[in-house]
N, C-alpha and C. Protein backbone atom coordinates (compact mmCIF):
# COMPACT_ATOMS: atom_id res chain seq x y z
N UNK A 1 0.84 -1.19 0.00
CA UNK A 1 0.00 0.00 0.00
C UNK A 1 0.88 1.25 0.00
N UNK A 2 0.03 2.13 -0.71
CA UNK A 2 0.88 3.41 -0.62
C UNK A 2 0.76 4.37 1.31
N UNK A 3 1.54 5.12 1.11
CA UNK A 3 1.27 6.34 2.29
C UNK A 3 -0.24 6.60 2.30
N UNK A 4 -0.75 7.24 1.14
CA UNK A 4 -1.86 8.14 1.37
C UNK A 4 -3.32 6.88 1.19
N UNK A 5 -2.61 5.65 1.18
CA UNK A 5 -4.08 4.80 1.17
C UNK A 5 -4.18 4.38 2.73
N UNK A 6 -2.98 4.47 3.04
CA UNK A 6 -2.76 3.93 4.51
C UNK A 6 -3.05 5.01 5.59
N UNK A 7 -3.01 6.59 5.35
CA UNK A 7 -3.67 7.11 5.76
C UNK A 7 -5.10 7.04 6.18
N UNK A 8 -5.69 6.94 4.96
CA UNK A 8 -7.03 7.09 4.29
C UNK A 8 -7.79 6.12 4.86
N UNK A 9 -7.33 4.47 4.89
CA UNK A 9 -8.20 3.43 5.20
C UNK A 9 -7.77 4.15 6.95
N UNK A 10 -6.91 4.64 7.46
CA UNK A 10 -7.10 5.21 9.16
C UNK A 10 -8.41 6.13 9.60
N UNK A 11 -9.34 6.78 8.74
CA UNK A 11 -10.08 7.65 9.00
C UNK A 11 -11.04 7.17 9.32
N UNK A 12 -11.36 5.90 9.28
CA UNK A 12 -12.59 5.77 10.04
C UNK A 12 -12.64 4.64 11.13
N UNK A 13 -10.91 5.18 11.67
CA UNK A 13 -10.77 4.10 12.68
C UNK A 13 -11.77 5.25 14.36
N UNK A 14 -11.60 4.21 15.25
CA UNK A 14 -12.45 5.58 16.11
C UNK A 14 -11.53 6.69 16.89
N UNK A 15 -10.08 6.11 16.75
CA UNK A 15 -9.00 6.57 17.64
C UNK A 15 -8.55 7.64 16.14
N UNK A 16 -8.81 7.97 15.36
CA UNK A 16 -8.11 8.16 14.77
C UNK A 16 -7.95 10.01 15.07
N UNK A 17 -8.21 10.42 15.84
CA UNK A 17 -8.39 11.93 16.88
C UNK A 17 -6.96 12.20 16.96
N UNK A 18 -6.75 10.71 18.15
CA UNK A 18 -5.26 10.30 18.84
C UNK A 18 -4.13 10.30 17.70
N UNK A 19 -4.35 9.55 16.69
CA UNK A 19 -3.33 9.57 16.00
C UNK A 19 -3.48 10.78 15.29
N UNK A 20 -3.99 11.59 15.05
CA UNK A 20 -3.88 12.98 14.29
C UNK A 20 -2.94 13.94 15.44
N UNK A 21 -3.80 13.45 16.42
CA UNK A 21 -2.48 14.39 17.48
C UNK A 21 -1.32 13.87 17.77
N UNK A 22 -1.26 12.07 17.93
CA UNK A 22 0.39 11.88 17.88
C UNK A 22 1.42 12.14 16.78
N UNK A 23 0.60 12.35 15.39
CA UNK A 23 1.39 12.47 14.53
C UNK A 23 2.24 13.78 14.64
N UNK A 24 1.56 15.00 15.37
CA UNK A 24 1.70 16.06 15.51
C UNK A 24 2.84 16.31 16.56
N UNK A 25 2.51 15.34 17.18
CA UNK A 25 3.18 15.19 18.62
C UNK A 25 4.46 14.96 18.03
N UNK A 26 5.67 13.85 17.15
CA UNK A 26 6.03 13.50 16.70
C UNK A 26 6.55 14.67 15.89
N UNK A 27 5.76 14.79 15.14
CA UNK A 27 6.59 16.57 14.07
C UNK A 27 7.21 17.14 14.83
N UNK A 28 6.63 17.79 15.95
CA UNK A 28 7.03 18.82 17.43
C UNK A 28 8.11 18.64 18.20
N UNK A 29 8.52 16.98 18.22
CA UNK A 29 9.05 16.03 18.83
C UNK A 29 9.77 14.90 18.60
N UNK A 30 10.54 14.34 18.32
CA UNK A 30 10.87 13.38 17.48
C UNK A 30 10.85 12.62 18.73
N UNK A 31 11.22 12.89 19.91
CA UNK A 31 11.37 12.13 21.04
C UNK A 31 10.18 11.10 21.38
N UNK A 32 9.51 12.31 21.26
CA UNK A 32 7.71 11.36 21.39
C UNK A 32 7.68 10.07 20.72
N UNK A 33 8.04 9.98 20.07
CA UNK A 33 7.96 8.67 18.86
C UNK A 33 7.71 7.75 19.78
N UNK A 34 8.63 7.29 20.23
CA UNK A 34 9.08 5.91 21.11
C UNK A 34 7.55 5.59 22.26
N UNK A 35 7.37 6.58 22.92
CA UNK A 35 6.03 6.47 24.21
C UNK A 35 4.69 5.96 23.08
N UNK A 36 4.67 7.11 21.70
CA UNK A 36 3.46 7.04 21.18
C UNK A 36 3.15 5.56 20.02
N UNK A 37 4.84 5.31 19.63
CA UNK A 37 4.82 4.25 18.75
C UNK A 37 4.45 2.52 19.54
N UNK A 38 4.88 2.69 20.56
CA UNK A 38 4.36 1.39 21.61
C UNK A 38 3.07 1.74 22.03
N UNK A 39 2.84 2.81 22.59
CA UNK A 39 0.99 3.25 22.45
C UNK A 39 -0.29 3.03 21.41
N UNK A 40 0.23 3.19 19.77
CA UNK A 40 -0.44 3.07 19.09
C UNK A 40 -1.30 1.65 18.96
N UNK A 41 -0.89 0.59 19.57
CA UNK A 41 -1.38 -1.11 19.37
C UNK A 41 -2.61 -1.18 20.52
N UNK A 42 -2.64 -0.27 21.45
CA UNK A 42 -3.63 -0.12 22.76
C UNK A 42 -4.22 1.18 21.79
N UNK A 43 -3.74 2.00 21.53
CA UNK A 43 -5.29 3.08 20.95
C UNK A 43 -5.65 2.72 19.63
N UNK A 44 -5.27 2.34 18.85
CA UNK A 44 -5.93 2.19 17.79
C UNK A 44 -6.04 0.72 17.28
N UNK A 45 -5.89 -0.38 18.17
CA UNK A 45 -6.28 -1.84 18.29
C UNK A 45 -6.23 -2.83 17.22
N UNK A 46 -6.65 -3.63 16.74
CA UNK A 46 -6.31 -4.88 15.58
C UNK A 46 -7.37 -5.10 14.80
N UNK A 47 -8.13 -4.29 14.67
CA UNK A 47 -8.67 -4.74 13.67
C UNK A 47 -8.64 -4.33 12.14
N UNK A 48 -8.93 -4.73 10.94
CA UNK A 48 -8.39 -4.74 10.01
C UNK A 48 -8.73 -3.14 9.36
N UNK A 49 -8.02 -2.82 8.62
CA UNK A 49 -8.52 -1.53 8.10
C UNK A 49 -8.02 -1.34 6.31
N UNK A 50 -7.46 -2.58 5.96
CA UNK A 50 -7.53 -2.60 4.44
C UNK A 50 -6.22 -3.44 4.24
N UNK A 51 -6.29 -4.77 3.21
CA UNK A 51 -5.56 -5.35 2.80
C UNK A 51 -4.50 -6.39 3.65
N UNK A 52 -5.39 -6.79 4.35
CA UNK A 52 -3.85 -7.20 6.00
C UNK A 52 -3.74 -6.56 6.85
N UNK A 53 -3.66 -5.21 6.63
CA UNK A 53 -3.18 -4.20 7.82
C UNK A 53 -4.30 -4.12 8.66
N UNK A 54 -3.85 -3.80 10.20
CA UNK A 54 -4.63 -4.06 11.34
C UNK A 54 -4.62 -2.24 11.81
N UNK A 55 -5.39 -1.42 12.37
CA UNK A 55 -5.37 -0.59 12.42
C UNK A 55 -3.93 0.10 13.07
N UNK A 56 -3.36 -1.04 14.14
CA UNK A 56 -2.33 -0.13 14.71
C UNK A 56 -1.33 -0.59 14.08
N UNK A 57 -1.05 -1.19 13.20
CA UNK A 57 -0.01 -1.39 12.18
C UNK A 57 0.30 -0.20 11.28
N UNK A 58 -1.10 0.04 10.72
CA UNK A 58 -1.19 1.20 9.64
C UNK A 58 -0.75 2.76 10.58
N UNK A 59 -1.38 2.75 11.65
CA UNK A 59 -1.16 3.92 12.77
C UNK A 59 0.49 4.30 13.15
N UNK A 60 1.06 2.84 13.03
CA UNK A 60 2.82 2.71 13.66
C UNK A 60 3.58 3.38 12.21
N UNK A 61 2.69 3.17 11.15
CA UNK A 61 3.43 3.46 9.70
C UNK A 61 3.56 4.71 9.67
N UNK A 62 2.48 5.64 9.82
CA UNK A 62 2.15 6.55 9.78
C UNK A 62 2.67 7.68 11.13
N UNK A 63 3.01 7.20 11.87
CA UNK A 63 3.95 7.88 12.93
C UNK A 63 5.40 7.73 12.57
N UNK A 64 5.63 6.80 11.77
CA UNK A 64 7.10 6.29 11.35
C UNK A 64 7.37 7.03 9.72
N UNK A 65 6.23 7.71 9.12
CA UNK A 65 6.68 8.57 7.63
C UNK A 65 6.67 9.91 8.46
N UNK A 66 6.00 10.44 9.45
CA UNK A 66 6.00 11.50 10.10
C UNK A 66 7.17 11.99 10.84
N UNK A 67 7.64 10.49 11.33
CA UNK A 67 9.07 10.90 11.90
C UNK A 67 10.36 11.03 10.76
N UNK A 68 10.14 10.33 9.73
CA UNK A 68 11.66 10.60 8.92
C UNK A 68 12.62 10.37 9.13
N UNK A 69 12.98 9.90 10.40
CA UNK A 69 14.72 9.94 10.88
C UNK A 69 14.84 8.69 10.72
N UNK A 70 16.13 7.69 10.23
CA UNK A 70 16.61 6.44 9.82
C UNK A 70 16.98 6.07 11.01
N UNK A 71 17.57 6.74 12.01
CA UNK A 71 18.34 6.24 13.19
C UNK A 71 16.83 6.10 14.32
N UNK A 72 16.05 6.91 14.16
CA UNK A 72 14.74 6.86 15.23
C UNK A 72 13.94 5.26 14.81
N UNK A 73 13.80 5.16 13.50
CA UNK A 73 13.45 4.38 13.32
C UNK A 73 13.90 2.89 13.42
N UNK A 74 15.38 3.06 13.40
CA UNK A 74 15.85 1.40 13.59
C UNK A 74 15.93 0.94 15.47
N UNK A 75 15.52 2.80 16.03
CA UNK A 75 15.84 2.58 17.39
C UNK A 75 14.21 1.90 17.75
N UNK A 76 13.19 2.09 17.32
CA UNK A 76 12.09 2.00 17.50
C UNK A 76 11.76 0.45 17.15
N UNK A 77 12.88 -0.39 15.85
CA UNK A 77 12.69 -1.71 15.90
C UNK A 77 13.55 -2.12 16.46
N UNK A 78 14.42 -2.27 17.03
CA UNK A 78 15.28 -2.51 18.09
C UNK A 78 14.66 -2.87 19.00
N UNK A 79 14.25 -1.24 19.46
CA UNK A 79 13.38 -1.77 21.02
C UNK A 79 11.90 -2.61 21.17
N UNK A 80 11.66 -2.58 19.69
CA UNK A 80 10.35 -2.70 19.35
C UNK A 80 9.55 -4.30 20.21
N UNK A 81 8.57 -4.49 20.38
CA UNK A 81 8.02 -6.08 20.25
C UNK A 81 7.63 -7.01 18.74
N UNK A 82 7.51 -7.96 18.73
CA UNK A 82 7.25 -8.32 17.14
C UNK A 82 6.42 -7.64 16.27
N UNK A 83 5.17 -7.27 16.98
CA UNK A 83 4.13 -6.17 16.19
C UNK A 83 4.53 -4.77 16.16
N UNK A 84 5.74 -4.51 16.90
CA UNK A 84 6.04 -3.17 16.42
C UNK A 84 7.07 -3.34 15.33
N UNK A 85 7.95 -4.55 15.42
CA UNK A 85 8.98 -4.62 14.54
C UNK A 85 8.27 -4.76 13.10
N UNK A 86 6.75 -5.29 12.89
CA UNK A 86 6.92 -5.66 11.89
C UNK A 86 5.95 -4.33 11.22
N UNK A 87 5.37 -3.52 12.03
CA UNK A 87 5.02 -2.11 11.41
C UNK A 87 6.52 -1.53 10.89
N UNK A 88 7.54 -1.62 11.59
CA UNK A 88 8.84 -0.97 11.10
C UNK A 88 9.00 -1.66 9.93
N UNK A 89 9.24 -3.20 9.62
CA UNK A 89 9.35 -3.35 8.45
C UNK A 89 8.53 -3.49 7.13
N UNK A 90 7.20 -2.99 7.93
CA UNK A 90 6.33 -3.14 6.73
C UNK A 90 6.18 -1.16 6.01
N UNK A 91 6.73 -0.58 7.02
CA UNK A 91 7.28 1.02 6.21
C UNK A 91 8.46 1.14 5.49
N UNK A 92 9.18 0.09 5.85
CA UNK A 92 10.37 0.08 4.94
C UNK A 92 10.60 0.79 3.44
N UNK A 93 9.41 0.44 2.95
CA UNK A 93 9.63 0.87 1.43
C UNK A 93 8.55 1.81 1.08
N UNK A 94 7.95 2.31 2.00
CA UNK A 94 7.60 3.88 2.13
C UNK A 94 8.87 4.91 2.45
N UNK A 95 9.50 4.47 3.90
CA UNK A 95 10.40 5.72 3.97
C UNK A 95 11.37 6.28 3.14
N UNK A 96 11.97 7.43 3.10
CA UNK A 96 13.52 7.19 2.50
C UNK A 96 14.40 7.11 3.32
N UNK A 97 14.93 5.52 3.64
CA UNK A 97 15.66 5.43 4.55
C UNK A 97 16.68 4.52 3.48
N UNK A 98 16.30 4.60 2.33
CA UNK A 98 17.92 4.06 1.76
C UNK A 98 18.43 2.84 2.28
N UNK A 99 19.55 2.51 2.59
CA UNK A 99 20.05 1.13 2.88
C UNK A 99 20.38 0.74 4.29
N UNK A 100 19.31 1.99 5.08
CA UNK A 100 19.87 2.01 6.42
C UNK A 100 19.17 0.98 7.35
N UNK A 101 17.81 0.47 6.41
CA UNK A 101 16.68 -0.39 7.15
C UNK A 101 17.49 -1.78 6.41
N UNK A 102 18.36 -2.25 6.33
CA UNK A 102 19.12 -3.64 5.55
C UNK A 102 19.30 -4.57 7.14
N UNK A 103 19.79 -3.96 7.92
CA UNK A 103 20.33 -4.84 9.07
C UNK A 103 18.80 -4.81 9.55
N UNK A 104 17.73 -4.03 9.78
CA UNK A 104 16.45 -4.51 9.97
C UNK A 104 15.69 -5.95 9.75
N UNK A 105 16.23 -5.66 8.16
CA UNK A 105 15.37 -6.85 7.54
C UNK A 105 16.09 -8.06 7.62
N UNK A 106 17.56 -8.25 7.54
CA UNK A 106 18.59 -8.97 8.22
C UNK A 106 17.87 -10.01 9.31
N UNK A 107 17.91 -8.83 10.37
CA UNK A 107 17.69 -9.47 11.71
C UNK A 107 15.75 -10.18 11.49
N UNK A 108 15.14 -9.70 10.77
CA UNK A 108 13.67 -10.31 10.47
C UNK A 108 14.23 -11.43 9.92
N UNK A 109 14.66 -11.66 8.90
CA UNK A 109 15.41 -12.98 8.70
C UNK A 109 15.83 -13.98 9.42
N UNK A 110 16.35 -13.70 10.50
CA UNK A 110 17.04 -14.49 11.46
C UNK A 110 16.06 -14.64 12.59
N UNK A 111 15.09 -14.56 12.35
CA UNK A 111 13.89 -14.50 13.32
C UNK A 111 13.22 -16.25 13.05
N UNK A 112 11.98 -16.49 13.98
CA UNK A 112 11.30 -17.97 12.99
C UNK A 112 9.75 -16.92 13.24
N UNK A 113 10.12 -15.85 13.23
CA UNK A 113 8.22 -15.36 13.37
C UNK A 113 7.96 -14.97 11.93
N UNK A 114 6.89 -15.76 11.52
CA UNK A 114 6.68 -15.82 10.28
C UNK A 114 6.20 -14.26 9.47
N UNK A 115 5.82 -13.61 10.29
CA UNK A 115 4.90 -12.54 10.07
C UNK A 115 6.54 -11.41 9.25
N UNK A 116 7.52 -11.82 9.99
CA UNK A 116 8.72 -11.16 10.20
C UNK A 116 9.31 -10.99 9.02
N UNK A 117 9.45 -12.40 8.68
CA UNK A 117 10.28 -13.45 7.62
C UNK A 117 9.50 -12.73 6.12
N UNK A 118 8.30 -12.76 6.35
CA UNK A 118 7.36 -12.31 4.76
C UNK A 118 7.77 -11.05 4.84
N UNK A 119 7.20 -10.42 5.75
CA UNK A 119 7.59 -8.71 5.92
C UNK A 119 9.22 -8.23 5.41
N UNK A 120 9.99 -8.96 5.42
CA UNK A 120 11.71 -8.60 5.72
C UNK A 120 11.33 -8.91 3.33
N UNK A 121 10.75 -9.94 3.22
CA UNK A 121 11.06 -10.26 2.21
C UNK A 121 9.95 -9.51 0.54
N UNK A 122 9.46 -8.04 1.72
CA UNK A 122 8.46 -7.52 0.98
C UNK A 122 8.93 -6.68 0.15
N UNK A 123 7.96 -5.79 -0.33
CA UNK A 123 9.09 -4.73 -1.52
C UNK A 123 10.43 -3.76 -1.17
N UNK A 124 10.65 -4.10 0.38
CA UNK A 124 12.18 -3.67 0.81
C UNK A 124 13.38 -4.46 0.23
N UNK A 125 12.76 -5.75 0.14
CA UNK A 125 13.92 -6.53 0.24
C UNK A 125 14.56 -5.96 -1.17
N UNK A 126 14.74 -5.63 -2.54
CA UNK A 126 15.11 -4.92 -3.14
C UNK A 126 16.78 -4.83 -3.16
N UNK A 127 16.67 -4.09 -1.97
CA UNK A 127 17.92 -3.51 -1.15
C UNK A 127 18.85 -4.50 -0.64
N UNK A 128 18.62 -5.69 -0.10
CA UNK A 128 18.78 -7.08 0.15
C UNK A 128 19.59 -7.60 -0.86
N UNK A 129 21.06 -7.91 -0.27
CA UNK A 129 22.10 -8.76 -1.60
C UNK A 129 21.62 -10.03 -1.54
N UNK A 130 22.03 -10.08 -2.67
CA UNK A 130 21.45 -11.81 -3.53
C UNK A 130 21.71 -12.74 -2.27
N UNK A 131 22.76 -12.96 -1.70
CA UNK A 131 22.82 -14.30 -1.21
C UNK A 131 21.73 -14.08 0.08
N UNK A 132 21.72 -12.93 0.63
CA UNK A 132 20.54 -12.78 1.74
C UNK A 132 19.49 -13.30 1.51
N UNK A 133 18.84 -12.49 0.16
CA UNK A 133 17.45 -12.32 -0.61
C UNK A 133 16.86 -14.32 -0.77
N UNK A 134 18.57 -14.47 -1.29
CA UNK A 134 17.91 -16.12 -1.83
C UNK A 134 17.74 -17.25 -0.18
N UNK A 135 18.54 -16.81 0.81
CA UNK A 135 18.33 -17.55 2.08
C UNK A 135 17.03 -17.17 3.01
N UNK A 136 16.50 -15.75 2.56
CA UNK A 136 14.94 -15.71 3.05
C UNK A 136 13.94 -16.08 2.12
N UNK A 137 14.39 -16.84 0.37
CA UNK A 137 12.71 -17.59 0.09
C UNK A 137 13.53 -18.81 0.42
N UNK A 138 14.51 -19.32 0.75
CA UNK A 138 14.86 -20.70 0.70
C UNK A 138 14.26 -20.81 2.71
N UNK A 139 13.90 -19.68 3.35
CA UNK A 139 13.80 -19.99 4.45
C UNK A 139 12.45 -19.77 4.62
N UNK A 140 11.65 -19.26 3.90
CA UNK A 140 10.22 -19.23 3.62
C UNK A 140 9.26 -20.22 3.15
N UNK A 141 10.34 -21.25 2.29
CA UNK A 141 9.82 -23.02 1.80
C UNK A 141 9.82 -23.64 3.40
N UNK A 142 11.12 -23.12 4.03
CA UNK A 142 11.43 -24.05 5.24
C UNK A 142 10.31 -23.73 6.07
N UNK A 143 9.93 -22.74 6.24
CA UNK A 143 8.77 -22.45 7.49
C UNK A 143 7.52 -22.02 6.92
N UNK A 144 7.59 -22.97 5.65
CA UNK A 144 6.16 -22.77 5.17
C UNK A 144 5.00 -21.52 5.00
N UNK A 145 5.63 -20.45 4.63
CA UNK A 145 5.37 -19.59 3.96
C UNK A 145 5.11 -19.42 3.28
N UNK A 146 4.18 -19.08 2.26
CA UNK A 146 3.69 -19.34 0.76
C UNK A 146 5.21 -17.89 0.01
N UNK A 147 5.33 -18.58 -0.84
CA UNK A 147 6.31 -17.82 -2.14
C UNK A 147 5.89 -16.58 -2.40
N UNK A 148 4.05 -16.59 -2.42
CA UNK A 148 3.28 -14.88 -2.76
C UNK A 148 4.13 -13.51 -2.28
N UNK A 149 4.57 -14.02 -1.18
CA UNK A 149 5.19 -12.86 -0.63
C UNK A 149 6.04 -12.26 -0.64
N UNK A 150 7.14 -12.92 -1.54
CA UNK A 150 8.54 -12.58 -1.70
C UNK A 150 8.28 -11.32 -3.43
N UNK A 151 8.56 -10.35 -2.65
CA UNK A 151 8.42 -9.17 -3.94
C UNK A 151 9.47 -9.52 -5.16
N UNK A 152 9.45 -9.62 -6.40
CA UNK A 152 9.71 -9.46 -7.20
C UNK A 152 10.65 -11.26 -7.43
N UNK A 153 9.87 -12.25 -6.95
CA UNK A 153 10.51 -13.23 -6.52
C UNK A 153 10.48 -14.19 -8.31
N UNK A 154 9.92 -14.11 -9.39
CA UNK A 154 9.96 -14.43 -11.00
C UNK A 154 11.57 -13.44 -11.45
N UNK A 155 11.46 -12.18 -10.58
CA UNK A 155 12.40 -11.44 -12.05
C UNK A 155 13.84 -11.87 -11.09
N UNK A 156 13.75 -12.06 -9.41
CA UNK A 156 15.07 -12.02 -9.07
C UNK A 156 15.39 -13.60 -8.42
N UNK A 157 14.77 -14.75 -9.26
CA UNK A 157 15.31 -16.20 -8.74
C UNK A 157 16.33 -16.43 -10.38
N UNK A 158 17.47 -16.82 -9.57
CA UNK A 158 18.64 -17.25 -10.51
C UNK A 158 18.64 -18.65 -10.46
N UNK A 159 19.69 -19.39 -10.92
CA UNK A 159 20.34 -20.42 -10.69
C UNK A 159 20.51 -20.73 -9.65
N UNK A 160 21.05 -19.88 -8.90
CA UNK A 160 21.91 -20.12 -7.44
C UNK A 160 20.80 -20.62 -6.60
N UNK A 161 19.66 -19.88 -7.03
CA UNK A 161 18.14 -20.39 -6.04
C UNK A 161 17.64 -21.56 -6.64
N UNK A 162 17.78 -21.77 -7.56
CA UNK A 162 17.08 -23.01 -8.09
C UNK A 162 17.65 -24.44 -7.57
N UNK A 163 19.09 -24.32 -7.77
CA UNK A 163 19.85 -25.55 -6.82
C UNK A 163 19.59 -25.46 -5.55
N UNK A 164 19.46 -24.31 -4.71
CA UNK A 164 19.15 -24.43 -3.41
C UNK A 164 18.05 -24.95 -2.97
N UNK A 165 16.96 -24.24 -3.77
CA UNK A 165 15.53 -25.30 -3.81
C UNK A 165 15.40 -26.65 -4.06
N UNK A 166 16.49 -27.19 -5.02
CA UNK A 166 16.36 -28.70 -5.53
C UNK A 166 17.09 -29.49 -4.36
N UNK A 167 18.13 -28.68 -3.83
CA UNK A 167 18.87 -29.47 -2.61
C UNK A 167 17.38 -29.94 -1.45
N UNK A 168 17.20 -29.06 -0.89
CA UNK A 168 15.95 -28.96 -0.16
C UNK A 168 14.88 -29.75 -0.28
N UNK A 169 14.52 -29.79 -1.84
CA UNK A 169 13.32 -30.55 -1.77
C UNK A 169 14.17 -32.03 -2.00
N UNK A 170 15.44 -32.33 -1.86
CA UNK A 170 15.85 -33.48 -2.17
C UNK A 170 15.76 -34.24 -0.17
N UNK A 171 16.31 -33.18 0.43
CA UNK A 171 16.24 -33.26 1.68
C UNK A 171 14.79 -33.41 2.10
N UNK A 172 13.66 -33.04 2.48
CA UNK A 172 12.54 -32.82 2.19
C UNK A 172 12.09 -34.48 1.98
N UNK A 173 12.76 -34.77 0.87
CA UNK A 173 11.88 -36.05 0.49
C UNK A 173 12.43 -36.97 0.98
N UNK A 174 13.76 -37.12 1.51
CA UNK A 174 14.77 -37.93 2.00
C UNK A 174 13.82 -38.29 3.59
N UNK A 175 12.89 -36.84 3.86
CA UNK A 175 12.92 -36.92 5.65
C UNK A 175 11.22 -37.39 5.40
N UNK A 176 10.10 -37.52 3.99
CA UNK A 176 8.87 -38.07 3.76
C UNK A 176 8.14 -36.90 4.07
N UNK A 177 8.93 -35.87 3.47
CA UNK A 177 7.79 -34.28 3.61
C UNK A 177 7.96 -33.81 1.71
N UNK A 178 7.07 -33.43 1.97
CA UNK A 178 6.58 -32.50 0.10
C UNK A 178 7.19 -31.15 0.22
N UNK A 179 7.88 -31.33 -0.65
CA UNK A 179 8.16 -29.48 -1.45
C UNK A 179 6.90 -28.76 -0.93
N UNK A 180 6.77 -27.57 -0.94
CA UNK A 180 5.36 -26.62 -1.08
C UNK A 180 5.42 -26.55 -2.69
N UNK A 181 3.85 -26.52 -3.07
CA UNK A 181 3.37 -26.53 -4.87
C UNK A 181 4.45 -25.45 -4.95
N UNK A 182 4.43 -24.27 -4.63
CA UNK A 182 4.19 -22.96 -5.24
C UNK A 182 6.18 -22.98 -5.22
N UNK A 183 6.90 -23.68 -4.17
CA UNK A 183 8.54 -24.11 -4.59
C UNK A 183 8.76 -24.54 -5.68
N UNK A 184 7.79 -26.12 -5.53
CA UNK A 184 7.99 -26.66 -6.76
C UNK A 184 8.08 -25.76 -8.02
N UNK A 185 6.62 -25.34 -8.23
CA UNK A 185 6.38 -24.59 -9.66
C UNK A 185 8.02 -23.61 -9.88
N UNK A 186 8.42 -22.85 -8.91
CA UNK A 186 9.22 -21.92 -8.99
C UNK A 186 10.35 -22.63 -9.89
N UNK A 187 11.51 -23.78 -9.19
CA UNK A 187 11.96 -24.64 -9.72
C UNK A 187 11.79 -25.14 -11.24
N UNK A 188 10.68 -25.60 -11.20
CA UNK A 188 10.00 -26.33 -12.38
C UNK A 188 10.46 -25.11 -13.61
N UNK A 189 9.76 -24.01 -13.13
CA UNK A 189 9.72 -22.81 -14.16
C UNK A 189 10.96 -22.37 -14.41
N UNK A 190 12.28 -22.35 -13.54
CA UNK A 190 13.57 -21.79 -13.58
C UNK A 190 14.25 -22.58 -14.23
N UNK A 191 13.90 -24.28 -13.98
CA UNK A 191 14.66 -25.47 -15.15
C UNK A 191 14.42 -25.21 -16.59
N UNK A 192 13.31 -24.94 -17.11
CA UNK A 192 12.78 -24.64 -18.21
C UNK A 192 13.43 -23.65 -19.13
C-alpha cells in the first residue's frame, strides 16, 4: 500500500483523533515517537482496516513517515516487540531510509516469526544482496510460507536459487515431507 491509502483506510478508525495528534506530537518532537509508537497497538487496536493491515499497524506506519529519521526508526525496531517490529518493516519501502533499514530486515530474517520473515522479504527486500534475498525464500519453503510474498521473486530467482531449492526438496523427500506446490512450480519454471 501506498502512504496516502494507509492514511485514508485510518479515518474511520475511532482513535483516529489520537493519531492525528500523535502524529503532531512527533513533528514537534521526534522524542515522542518511542512512548506514542508502543501506544499506538492499545489506541488504535487490531482490527483490520484494508488489505492485511490491522489498524495499529497502519497507525505505527504513519507515525514512522511522520518521523523521517533512519536512526529513530531502527531505534524504534530494536526496542520494538514483534508487532512493532513488523510495522517498522512493513514502512520500509515507504520511507527514504535508503540502505539504512538492511540490518532490519537482516535481523527479520534471522527471526522464525513468520509474520517477520514475509515482511523482511516484501518490496524492501530490493535492497537485500542476492545471497541474503535467496536464504529468506529458501527460508520461507522451510517455514512454510507461501512464495506470494517474496516481492519481485519471478524477475530475481537465478540459478543459485534453483539448486538451493532442488537441494531442499531433495532433503525434504529424504525426511517423507513434500516441497510446497508454489517451490515446486518456482523450480520447475527456472529449469525450463
Amino acid at each position: 500500500m501506498r502512504a496516502e491509502e494507509i492514511r485514508a483506510a485510518l479515518t474511520g478508525v475511532p482513535e483516529h483523533l489520537w493519531l492525528t495528534d500523535a502524529v503532531a506530537r512527533v513533528r514537534a518532537d521526534p522524542d515522542a515517537a518511542g512512548s506514542l509508537f508502543a501506544r499506538a497497538g492499545r489506541k488504535l487496536g487490531r482490527q483490520p482496516v484494508a488489505d492485511g493491515w490491522t489498524a495499529a499497524e497502519a497507525g505505527r506506519v504513519v507515525l514512522l513517515l511522520a518521523l523521517d529519521d533512519p536512526e529513530r526508526v531502527a531505534r524504534l525496531y530494536w526496542q520494538g516487540d514483534p508487532a512493532e517490529r513488523l510495522a517498522v518493516l512493513r514502512a520500509l519501502p515507504l520511507l527514504d531510509i535508503g540502505a539504512a533499514g538492511v540490518p532490519l530486515a537482516e535481523d527479520a530474517l534471522r527471526t522464525n516469526d513468520k509474520r517477520l520473515v514475509a515482511a523482511a522479504l516484501g518490496p524492501y527486500a530490493g535492497h537485500l544482496d542476492d545471497a541474503t534475498w535467496r536464504q529468506g525464500v529458501v527460508k520461507c519453503v522451510f517455514m512454510g510460507i507461501p512464495l506470494a510474498v517474496v516481492d519481485r521473486l519471478e524477475e530475481r530467482a537465478d540459478d543459485t536459487l534453483t539448486g538451493m531449492l532442488t537441494a531442499l526438496a531433495v532433503e525434504r523427500e529424504a525426511a517423507g515431507r513434500a516441497m510446497p506446490e508454489d517451490a515446486e512450480a518456482l523450480v520447475t519454471n527456472k529449469e525450463q
